[in-house]
N, C-alpha and C. Protein backbone atom coordinates (compact mmCIF):
# COMPACT_ATOMS: atom_id res chain seq x y z
N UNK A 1 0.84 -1.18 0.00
CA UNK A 1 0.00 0.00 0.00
C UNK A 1 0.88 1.24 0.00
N UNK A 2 0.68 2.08 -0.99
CA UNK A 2 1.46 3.37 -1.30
C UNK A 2 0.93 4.45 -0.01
N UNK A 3 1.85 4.93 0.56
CA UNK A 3 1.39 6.41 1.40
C UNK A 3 1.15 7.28 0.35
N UNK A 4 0.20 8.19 0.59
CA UNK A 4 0.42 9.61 -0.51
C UNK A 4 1.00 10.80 0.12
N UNK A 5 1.48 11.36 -0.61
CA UNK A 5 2.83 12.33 -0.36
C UNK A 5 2.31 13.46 0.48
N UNK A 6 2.56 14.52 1.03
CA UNK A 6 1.85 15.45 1.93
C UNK A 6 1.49 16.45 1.05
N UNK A 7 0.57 17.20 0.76
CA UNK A 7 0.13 18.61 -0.05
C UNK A 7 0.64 19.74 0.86
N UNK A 8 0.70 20.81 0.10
CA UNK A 8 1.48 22.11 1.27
C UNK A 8 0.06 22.61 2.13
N UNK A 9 -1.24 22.25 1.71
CA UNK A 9 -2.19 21.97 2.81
C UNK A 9 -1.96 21.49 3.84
N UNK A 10 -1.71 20.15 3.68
CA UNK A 10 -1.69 19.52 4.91
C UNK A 10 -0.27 20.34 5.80
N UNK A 11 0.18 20.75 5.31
CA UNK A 11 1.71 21.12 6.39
C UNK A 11 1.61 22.91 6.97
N UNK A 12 0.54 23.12 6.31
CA UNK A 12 0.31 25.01 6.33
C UNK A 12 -0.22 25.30 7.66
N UNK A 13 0.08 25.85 8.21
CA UNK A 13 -0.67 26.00 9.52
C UNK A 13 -2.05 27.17 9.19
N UNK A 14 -2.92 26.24 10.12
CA UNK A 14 -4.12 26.95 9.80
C UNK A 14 -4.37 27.70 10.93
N UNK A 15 -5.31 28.58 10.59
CA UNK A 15 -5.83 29.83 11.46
C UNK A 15 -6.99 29.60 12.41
N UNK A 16 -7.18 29.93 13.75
CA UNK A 16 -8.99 29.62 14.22
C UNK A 16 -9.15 30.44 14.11
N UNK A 17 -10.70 31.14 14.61
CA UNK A 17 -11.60 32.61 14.47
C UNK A 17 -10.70 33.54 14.90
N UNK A 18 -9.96 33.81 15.60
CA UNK A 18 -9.04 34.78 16.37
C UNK A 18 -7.79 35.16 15.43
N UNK A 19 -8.14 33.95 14.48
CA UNK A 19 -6.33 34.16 13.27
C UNK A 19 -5.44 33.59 14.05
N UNK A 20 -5.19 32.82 15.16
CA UNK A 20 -3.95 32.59 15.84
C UNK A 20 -4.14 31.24 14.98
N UNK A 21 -2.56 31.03 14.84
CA UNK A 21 -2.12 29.62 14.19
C UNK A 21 -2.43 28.80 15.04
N UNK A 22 -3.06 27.40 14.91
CA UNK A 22 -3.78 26.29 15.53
C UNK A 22 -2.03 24.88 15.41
N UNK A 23 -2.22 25.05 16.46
CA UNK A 23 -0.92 23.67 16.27
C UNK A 23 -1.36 22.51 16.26
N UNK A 24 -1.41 21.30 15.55
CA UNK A 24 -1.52 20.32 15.52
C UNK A 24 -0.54 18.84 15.47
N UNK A 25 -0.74 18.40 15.91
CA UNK A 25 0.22 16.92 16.14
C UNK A 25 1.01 17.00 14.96
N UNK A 26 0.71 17.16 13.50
CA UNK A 26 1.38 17.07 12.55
C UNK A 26 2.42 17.79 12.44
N UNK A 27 2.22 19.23 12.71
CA UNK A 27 2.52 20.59 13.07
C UNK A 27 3.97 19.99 13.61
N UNK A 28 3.12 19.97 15.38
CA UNK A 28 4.77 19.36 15.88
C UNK A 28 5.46 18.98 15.73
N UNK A 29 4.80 17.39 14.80
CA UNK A 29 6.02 16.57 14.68
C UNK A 29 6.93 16.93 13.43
N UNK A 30 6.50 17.79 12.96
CA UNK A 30 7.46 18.22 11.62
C UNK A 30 8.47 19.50 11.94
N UNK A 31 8.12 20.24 13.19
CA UNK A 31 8.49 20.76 13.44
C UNK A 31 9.68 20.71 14.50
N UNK A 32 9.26 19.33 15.11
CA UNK A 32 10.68 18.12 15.56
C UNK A 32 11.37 17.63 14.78
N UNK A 33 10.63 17.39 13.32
CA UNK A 33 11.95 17.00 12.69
C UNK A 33 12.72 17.80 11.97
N UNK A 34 12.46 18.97 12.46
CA UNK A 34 13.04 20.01 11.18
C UNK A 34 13.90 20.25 12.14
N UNK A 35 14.00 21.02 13.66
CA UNK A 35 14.82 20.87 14.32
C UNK A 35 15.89 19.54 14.66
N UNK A 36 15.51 18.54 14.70
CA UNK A 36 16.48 17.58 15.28
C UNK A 36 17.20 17.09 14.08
N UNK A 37 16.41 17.13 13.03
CA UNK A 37 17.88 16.35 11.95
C UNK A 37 17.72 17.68 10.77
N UNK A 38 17.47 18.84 10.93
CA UNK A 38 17.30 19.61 9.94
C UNK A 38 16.71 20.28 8.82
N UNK A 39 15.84 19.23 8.44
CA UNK A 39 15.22 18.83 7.09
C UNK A 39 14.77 20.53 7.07
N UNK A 40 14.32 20.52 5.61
CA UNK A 40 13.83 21.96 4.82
C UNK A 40 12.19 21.56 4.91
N UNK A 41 11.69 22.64 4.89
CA UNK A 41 10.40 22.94 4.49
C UNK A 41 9.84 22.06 3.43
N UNK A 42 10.53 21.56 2.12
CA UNK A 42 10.82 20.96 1.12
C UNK A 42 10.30 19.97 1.14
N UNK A 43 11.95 19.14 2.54
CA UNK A 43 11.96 18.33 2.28
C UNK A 43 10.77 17.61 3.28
N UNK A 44 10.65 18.28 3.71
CA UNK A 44 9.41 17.70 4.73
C UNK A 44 7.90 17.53 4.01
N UNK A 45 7.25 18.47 3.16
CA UNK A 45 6.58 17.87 2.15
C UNK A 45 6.33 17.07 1.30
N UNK A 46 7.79 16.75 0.95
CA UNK A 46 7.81 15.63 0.23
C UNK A 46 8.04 14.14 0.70
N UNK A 47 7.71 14.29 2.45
CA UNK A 47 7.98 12.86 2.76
C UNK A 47 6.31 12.06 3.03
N UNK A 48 6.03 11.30 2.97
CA UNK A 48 4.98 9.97 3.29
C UNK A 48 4.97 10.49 4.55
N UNK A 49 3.76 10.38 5.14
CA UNK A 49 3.54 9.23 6.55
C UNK A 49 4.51 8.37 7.05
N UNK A 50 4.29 7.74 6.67
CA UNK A 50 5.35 6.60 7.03
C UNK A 50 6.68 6.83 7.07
N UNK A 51 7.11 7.68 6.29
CA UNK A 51 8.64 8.47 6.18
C UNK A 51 8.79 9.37 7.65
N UNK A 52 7.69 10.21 8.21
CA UNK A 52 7.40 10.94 8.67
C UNK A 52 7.91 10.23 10.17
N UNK A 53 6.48 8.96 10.41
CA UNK A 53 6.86 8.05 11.70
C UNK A 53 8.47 7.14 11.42
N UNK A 54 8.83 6.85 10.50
CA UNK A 54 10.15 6.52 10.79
C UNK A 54 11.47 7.66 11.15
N UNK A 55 11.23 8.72 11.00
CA UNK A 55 12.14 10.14 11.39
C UNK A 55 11.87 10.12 12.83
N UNK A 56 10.32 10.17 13.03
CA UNK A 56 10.47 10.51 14.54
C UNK A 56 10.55 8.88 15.13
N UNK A 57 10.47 8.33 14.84
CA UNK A 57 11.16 6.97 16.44
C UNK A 57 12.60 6.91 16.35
N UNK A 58 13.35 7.30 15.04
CA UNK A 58 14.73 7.09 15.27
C UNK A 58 14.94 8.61 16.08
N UNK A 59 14.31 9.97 16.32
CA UNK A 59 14.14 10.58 17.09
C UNK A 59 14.53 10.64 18.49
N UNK A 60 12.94 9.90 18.92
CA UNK A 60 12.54 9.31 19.92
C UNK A 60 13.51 8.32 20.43
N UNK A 61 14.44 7.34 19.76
CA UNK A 61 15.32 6.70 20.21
C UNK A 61 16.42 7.41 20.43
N UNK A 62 17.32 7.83 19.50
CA UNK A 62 18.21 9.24 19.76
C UNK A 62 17.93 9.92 21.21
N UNK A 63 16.78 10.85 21.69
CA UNK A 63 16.33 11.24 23.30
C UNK A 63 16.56 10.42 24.08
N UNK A 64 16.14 8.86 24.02
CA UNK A 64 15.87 8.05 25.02
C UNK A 64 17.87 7.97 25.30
N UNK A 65 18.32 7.64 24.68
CA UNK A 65 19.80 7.50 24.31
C UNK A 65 20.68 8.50 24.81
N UNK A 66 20.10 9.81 25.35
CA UNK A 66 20.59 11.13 25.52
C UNK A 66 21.60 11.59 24.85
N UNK A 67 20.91 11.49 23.37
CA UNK A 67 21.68 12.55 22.12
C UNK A 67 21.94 13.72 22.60
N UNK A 68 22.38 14.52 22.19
CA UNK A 68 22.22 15.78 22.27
C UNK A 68 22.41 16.69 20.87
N UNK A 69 21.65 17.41 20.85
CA UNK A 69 21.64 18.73 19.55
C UNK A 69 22.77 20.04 19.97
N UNK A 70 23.71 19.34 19.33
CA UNK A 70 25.14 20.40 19.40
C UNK A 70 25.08 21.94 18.92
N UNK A 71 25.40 22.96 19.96
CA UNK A 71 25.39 24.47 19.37
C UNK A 71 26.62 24.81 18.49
N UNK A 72 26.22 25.11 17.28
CA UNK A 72 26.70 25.65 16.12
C UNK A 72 27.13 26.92 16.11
């Protein structure tokens, strides 16, 4: 079974009645992976689901492991 790829819909942050950006689980987690391994705006659209949950458990394992995100 093919994942289908993300639309810049799905990754856009949307607005409630007030206009404040609404965060959502997706939100976050792309926004964890853009911080922890880098990825572009790009490249984060162009990944699956499934691409998506395999970024974050090697993540999630990395934390458990006490990686750390080195200052540049």
């Amino acid at each position: 079974m093919r994942c289908r790829r993300l639309s810049k819909s799905a990754i856009s942050p949307e607005r409630n009645a007030k206009g404040k950006v609404e965060i959502t689980a997706l939100d976050a987690a792309l926004a964890d992976l853009a911080f922890w391994f880098g990825f572009s705006h790009s490249e984060l659209e162009e990944m699956t689901l499934d691409e998506i949950e395999r970024w974050l458990n090697q993540a999630q394992r990395q934390i458990k492991g006490n990686y750390t995100k080195a200052a540049i």
